[in-house]
Protein backbone atom coordinates (compact mmCIF):
# COMPACT_ATOMS: atom_id res chain seq x y z
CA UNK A 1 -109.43 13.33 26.38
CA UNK A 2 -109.30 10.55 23.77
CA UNK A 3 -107.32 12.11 21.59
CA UNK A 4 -103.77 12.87 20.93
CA UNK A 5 -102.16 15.90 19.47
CA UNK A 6 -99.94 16.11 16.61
CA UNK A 7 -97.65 18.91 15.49
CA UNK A 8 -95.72 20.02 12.84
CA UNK A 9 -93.38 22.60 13.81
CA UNK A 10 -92.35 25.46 11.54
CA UNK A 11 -88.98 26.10 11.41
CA UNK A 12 -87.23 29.67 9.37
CA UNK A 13 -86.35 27.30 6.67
CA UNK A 14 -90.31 26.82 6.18
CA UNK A 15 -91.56 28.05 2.48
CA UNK A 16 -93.45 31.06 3.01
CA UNK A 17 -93.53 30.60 6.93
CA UNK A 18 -95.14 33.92 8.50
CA UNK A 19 -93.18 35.43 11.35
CA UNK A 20 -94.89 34.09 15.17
CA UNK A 21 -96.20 30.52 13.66
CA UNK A 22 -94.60 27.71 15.85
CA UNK A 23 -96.27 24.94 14.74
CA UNK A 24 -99.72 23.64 12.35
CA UNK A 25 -101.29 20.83 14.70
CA UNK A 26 -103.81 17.93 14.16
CA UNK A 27 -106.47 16.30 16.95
CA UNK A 28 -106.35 12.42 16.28
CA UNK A 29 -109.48 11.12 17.68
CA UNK A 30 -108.67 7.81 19.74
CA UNK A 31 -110.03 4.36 19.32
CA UNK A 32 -112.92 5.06 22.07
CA UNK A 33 -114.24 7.91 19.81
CA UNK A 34 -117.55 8.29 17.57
CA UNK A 35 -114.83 9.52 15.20
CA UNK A 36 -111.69 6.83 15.45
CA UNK A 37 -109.47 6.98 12.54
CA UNK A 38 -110.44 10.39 11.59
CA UNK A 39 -108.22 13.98 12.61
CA UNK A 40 -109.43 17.17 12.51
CA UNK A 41 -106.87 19.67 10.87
CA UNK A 42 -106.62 23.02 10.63
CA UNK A 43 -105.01 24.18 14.13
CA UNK A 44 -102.10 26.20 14.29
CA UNK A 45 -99.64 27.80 17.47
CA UNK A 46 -98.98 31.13 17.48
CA UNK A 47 -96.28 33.24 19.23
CA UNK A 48 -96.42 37.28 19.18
CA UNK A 49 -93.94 39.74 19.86
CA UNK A 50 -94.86 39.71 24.16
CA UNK A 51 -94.46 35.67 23.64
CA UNK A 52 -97.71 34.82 24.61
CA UNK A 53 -99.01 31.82 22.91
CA UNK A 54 -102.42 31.14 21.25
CA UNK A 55 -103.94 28.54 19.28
CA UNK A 56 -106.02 29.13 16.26
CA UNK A 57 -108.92 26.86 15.28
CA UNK A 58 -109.83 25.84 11.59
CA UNK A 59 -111.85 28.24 10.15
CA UNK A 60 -113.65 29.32 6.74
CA UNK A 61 -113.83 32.57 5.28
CA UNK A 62 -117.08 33.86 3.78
CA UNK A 63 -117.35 37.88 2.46
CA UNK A 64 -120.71 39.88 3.38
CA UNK A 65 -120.77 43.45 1.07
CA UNK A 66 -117.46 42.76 0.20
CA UNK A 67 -115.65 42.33 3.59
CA UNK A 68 -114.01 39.20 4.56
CA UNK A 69 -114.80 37.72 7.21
CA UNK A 70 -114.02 34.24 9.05
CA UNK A 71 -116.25 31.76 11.08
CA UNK A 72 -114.51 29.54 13.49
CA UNK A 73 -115.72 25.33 12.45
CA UNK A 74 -114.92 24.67 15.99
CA UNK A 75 -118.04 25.43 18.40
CA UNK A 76 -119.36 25.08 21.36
CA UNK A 77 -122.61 22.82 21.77
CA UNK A 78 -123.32 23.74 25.33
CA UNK A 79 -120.28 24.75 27.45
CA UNK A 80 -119.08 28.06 26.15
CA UNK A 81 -115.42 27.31 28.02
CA UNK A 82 -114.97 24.10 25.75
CA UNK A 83 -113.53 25.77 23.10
CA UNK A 84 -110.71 27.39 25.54
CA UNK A 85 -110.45 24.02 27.64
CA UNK A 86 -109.15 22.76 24.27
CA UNK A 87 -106.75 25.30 23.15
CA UNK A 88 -105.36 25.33 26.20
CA UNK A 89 -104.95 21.61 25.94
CA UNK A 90 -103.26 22.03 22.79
CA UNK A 91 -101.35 24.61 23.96
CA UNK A 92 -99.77 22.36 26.91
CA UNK A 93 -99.14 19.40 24.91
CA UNK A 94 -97.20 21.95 22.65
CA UNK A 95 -94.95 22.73 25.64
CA UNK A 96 -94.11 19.14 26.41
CA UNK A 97 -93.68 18.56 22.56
CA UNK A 98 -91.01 21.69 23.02
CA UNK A 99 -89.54 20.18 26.10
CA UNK A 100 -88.84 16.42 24.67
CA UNK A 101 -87.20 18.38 20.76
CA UNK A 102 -84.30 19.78 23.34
């Protein structure tokens, strides 16, 4: 992938941090990339109560008949698994961000 992964972890200390939210994270497209010099933001790693970890993709919230509702900006063009293959990708370079803090 021609992209790197950067996080900002949340710490307790963290204005108004919510309880499970590790970290907010950023895809920086690389120089090979129709979209060099731009990141997309809007990710964030999530840890619940089992400690199993997800990812959460930028999304927008829209109400129908007055209940809210949220569509996902990240979709798949063809591969329905693309959307996984790059949370989990986040996800891992989260755990080797973990391992080099200490």
């Amino acid at each position: 992938m021609d992209a790197t992964i950067v996080f900002s972890p949340v710490t307790n200390n963290t204005a108004g941090a919510a309880v499970g939210k590790l970290a907010d994270a950023e895809v920086h497209f690389g120089d090979r990339s129709l979209f060099a010099g731009l990141k997309l933001v809007g990710f964030s790693v999530w840890e619940n109560r089992n400690a199993v970890r997800r990812v959460v993709v930028p999304s927008r919230q829209y109400a129908v008949n007055g209940e809210r509702r949220s569509f996902a900006l990240i979709q798949p063009a063809t591969d329905a698994t693309s959307r996984e293959r790059l949370e989990a990708f986040i996800l891992e370079r989260y755990q080797a961000f973990e391992a080099a803090q200490g």
